[in-house]
PDB file of N, CA and C in Angstrom:
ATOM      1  N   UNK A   1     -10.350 -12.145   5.933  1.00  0.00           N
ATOM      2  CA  UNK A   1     -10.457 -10.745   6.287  1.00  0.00           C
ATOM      3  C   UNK A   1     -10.114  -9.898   5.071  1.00  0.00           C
ATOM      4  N   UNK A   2     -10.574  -8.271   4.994  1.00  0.00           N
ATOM      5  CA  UNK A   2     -10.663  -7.799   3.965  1.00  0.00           C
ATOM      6  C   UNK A   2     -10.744  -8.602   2.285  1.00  0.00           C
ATOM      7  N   UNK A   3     -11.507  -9.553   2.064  1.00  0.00           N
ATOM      8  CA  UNK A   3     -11.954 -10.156   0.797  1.00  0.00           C
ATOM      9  C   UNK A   3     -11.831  -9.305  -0.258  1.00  0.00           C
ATOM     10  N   UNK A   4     -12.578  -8.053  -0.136  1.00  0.00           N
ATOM     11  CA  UNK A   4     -12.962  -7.524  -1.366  1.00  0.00           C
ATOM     12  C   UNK A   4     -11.951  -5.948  -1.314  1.00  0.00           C
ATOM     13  N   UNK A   5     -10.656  -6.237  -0.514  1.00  0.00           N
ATOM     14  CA  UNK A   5      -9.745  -5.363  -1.422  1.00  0.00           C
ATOM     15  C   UNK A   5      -9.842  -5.938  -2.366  1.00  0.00           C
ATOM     16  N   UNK A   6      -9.273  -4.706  -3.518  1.00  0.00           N
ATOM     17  CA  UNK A   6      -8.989  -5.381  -4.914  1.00  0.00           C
ATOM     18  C   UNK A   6      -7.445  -5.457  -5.427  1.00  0.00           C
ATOM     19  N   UNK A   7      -7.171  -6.380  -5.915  1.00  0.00           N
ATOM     20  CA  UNK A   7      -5.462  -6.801  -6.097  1.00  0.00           C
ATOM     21  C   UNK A   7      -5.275  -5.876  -6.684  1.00  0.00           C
ATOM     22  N   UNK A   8      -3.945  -5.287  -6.079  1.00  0.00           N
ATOM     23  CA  UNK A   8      -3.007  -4.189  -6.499  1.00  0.00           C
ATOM     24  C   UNK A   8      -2.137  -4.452  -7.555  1.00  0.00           C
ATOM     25  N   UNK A   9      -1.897  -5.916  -7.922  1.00  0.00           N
ATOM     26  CA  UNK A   9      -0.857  -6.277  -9.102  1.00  0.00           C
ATOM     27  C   UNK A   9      -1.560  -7.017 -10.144  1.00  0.00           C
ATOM     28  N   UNK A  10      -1.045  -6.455 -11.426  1.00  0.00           N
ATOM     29  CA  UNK A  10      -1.723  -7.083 -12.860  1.00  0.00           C
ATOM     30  C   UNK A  10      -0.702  -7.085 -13.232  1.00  0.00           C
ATOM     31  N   UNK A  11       0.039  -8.457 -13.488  1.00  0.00           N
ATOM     32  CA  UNK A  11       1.334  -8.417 -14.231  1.00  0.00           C
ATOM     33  C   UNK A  11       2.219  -7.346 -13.702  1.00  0.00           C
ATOM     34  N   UNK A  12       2.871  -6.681 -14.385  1.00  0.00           N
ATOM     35  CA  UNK A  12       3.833  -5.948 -14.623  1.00  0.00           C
ATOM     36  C   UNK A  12       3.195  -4.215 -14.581  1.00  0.00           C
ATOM     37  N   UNK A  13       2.094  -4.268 -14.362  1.00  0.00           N
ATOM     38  CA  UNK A  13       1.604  -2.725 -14.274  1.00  0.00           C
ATOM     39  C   UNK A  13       1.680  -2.176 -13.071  1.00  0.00           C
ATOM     40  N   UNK A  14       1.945  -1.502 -12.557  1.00  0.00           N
ATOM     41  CA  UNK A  14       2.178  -0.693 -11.583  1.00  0.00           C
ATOM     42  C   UNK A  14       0.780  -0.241 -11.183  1.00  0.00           C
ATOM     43  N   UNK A  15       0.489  -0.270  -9.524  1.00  0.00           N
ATOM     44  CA  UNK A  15      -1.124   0.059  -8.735  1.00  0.00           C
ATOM     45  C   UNK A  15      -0.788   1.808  -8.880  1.00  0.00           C
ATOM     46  N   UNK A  16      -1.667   2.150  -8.720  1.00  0.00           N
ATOM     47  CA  UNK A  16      -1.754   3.519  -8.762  1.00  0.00           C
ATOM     48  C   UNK A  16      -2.096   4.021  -7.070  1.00  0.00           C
ATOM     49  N   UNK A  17      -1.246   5.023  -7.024  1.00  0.00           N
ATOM     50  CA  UNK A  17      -1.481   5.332  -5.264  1.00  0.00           C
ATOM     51  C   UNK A  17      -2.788   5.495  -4.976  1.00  0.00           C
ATOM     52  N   UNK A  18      -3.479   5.988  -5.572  1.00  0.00           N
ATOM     53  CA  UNK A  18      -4.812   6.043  -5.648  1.00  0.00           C
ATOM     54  C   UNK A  18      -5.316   4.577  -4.674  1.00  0.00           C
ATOM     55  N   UNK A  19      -4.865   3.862  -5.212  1.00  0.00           N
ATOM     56  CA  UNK A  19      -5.425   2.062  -5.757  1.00  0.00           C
ATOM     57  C   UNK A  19      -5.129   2.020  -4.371  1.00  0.00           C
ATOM     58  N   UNK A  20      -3.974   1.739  -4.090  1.00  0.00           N
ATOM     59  CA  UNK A  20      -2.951   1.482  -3.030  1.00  0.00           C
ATOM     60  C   UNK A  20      -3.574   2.137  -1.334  1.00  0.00           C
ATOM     61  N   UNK A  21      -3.728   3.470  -1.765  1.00  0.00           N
ATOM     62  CA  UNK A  21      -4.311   4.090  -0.491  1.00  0.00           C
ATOM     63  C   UNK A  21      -5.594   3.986   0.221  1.00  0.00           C
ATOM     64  N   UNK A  22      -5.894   3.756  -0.958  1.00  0.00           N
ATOM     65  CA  UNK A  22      -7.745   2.989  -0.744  1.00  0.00           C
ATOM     66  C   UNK A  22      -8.029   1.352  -0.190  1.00  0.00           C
ATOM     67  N   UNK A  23      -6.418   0.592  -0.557  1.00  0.00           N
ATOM     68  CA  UNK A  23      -6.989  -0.307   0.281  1.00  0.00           C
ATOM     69  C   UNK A  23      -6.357  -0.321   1.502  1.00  0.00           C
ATOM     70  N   UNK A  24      -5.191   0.387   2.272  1.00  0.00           N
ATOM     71  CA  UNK A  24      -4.792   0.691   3.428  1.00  0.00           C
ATOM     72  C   UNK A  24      -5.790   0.792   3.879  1.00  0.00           C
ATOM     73  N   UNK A  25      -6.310   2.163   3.596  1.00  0.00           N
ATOM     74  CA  UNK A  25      -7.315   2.383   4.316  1.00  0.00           C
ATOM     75  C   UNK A  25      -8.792   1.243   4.681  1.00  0.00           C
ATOM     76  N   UNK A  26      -8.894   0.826   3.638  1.00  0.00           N
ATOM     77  CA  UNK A  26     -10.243  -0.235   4.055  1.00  0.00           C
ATOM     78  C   UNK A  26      -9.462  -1.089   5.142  1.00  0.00           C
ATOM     79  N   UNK A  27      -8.324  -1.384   4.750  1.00  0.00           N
ATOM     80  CA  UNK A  27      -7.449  -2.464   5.576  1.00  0.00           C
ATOM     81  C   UNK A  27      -7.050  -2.243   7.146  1.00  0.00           C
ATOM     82  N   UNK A  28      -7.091  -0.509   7.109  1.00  0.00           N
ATOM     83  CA  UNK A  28      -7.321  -0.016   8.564  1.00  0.00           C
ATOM     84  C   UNK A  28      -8.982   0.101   9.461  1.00  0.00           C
ATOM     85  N   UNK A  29      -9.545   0.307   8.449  1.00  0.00           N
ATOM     86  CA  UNK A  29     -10.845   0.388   9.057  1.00  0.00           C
ATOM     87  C   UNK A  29     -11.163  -1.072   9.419  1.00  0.00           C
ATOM     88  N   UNK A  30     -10.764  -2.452   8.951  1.00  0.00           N
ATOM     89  CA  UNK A  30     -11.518  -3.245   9.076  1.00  0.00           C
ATOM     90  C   UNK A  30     -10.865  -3.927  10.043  1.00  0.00           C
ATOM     91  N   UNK A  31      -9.074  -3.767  10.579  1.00  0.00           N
ATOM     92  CA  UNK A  31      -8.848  -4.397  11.615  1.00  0.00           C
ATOM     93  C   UNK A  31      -9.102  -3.121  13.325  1.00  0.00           C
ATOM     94  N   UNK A  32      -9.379  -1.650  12.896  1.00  0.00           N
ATOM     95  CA  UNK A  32     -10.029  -1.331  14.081  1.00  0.00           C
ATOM     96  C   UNK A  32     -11.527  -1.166  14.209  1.00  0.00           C
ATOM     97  N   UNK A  33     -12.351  -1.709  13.052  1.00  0.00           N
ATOM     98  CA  UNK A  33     -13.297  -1.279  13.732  1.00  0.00           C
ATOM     99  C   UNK A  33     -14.007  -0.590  13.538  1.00  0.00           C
ATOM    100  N   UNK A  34     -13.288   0.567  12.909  1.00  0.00           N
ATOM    101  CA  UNK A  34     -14.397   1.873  12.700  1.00  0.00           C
ATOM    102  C   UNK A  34     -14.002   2.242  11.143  1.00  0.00           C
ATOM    103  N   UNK A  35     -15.485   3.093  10.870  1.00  0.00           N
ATOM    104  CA  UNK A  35     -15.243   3.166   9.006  1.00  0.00           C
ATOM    105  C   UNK A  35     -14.716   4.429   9.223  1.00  0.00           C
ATOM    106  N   UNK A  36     -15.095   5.025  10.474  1.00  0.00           N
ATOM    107  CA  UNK A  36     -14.444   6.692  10.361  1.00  0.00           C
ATOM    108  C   UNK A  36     -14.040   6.496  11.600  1.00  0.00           C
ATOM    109  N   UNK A  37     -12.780   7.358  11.733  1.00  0.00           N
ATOM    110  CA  UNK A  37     -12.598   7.181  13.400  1.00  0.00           C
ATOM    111  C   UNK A  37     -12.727   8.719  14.731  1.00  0.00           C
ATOM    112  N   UNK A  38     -12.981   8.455  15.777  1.00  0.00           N
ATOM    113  CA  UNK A  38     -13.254   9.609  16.463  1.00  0.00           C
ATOM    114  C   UNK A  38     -12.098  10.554  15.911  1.00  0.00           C
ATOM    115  N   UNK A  39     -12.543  11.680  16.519  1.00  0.00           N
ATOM    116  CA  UNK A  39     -11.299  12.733  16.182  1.00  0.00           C
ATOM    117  C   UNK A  39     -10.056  12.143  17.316  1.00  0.00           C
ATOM    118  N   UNK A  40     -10.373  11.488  18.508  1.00  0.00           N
ATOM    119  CA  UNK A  40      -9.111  11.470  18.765  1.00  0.00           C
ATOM    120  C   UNK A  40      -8.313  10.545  18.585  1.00  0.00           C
ATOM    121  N   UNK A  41      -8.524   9.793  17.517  1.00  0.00           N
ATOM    122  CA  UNK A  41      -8.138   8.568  17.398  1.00  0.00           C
ATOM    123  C   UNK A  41      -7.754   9.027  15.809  1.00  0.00           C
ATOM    124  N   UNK A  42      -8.194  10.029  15.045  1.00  0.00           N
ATOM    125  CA  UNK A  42      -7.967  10.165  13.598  1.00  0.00           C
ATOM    126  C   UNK A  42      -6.440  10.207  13.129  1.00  0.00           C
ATOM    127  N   UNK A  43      -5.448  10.666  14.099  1.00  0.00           N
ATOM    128  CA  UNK A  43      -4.201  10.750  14.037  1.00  0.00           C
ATOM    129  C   UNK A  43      -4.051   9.087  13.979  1.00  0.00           C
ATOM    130  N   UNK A  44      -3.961   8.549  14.758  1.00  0.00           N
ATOM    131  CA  UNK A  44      -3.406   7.255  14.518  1.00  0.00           C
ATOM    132  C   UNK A  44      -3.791   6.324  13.585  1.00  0.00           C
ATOM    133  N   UNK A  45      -5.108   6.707  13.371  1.00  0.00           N
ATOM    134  CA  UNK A  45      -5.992   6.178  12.112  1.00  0.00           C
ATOM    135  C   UNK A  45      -4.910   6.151  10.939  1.00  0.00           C
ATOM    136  N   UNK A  46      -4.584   7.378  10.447  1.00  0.00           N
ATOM    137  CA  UNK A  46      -4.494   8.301   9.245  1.00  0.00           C
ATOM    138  C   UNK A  46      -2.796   7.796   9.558  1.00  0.00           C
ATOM    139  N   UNK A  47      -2.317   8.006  10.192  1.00  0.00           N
ATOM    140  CA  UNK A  47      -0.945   7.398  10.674  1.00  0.00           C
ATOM    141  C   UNK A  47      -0.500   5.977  10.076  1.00  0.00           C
ATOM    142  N   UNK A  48      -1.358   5.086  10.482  1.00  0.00           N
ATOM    143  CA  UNK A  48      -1.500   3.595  10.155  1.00  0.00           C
ATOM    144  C   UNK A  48      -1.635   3.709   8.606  1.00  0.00           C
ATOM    145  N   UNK A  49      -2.726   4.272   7.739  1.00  0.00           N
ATOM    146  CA  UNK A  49      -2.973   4.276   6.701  1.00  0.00           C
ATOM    147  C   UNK A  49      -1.551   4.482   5.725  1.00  0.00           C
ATOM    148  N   UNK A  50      -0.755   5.524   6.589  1.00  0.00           N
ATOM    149  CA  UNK A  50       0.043   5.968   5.397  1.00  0.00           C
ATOM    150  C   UNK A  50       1.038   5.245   5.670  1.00  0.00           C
ATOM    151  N   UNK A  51       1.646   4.225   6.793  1.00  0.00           N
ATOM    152  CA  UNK A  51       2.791   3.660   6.815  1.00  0.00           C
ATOM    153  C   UNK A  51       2.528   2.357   5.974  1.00  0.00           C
ATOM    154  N   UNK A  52       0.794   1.781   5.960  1.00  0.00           N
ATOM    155  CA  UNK A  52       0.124   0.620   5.091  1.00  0.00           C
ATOM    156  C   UNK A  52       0.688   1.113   3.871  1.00  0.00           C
ATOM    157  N   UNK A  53       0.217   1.797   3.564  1.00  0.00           N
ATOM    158  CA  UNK A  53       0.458   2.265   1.935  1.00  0.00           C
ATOM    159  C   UNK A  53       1.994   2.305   1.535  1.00  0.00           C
ATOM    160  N   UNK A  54       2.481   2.466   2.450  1.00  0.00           N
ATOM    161  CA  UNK A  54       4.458   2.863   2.039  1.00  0.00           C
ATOM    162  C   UNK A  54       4.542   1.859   1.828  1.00  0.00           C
ATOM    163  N   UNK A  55       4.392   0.674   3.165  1.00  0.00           N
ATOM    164  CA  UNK A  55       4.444  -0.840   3.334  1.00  0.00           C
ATOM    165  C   UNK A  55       4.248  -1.595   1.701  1.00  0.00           C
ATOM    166  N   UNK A  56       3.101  -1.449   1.437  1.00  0.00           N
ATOM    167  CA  UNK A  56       2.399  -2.023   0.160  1.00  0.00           C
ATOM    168  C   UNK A  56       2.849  -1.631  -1.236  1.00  0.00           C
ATOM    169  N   UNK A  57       3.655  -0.001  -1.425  1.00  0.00           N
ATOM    170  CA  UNK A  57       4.045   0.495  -2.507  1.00  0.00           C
ATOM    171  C   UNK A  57       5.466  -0.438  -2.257  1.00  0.00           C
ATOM    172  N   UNK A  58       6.530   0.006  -1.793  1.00  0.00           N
ATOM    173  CA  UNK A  58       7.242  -0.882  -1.463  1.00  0.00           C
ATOM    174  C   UNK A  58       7.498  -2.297  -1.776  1.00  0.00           C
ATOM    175  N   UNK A  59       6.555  -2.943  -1.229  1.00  0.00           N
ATOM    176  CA  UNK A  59       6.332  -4.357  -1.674  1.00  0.00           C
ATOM    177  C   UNK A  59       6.225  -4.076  -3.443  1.00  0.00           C
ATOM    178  N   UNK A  60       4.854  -3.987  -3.784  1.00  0.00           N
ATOM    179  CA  UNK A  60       4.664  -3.913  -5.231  1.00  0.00           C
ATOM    180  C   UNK A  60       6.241  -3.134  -5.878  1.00  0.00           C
ATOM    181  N   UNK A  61       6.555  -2.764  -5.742  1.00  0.00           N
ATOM    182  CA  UNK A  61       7.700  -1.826  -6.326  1.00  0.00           C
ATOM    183  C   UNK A  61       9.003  -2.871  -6.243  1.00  0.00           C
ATOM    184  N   UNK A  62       9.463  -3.494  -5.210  1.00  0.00           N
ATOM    185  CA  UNK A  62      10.462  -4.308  -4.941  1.00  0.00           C
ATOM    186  C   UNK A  62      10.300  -6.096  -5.078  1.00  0.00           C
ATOM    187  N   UNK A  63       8.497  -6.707  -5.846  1.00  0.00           N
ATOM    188  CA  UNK A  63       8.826  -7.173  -6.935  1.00  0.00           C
ATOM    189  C   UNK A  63       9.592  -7.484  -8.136  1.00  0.00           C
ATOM    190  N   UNK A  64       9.511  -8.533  -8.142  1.00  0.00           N
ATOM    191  CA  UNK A  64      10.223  -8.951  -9.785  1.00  0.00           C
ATOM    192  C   UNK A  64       9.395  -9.754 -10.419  1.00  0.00           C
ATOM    193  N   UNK A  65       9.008  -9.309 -11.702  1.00  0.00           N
ATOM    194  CA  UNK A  65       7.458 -10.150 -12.166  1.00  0.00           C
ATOM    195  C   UNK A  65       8.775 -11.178 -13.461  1.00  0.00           C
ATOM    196  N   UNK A  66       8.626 -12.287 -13.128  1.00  0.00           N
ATOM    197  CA  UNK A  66       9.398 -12.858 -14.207  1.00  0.00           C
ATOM    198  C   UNK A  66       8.453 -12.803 -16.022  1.00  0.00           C
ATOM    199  N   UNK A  67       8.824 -12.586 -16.267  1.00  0.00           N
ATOM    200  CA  UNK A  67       8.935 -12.784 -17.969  1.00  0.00           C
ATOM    201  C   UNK A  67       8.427 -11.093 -18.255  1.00  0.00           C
ATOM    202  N   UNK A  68       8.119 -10.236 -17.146  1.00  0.00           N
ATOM    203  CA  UNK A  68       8.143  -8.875 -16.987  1.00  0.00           C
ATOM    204  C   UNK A  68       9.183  -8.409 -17.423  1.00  0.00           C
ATOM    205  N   UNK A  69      10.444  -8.619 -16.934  1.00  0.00           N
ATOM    206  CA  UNK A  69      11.678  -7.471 -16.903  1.00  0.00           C
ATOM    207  C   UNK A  69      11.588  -6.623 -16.569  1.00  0.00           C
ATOM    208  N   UNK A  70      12.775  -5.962 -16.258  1.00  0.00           N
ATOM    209  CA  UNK A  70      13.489  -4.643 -16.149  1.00  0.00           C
ATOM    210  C   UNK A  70      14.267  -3.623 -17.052  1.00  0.00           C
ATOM    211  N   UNK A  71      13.833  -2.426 -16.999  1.00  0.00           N
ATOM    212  CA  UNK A  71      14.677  -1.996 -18.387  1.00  0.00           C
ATOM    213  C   UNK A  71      15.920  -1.698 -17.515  1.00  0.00           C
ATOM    214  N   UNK A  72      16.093  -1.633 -16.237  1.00  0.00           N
ATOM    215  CA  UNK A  72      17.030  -1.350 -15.506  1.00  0.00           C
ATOM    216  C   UNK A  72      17.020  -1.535 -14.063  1.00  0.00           C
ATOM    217  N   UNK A  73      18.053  -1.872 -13.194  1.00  0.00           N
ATOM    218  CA  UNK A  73      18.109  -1.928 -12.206  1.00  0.00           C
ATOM    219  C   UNK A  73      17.107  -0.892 -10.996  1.00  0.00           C
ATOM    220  N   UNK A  74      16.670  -1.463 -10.480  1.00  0.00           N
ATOM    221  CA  UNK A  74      16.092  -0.636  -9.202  1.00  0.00           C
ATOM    222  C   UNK A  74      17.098   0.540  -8.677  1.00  0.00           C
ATOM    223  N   UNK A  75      16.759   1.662  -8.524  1.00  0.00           N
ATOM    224  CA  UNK A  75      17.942   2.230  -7.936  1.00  0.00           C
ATOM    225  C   UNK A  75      18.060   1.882  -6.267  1.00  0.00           C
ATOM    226  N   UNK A  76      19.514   1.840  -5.199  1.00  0.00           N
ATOM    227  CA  UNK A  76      19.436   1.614  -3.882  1.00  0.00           C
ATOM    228  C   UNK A  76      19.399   2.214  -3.297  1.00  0.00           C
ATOM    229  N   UNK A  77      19.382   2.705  -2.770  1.00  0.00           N
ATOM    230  CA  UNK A  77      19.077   3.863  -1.362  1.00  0.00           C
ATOM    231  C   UNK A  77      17.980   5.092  -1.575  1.00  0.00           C
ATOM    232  N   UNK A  78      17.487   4.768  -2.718  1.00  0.00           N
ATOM    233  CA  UNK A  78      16.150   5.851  -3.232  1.00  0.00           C
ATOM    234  C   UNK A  78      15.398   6.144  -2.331  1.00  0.00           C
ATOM    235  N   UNK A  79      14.898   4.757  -1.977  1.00  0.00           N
ATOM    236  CA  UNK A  79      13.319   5.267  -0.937  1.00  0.00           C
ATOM    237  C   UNK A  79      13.885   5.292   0.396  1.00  0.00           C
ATOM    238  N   UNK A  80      12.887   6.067   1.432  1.00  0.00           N
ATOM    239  CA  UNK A  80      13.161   6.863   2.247  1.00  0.00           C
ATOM    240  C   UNK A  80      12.671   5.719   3.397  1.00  0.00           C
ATOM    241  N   UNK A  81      13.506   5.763   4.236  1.00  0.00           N
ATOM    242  CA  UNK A  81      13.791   4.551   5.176  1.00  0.00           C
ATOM    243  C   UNK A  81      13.416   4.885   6.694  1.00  0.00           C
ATOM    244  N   UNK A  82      12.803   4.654   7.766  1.00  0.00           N
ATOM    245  CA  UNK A  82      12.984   4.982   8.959  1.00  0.00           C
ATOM    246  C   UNK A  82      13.881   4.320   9.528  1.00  0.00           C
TER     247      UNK A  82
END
């Protein structure tokens, strides 16, 4: 399923939200179904998309690419938590 997202990680470079939001989104369209969704369904659509994308920045971000490094610790309690 979804094949032809395109990988968000190259080494040590950081995806660009851009990158990131574009494949939520394919990633939402392809487990409901629709490439656009009715209007009354666009809220939950668009809903899904942006918690995918937190989900996925997150991930990529809370990586550790070995022979990458860190110039410094992650900071803790930064990102915004439900």
């Amino acid at each position: 399923m979804c094949r032809s997202i395109k990988r968000l990680r190259e080494g040590a470079t950081p995806a660009p939200d851009d990158d990131i939001e574009a494949a939520a989104r394919q990633f939402v369209r392809k487990i409901s179904g629709f490439s656009t969704p009715a209007s009354h369904n666009a809220a939950a659509f668009d809903r899904a998309v942006a918690e995918i994308a937190a989900a996925s920045r997150d991930l990529l971000d809370d990586l550790v690419i070995r022979g990458a490094g860190r110039s410094e610790p992650a900071p803790t309690g930064s990102r915004r938590r439900r």
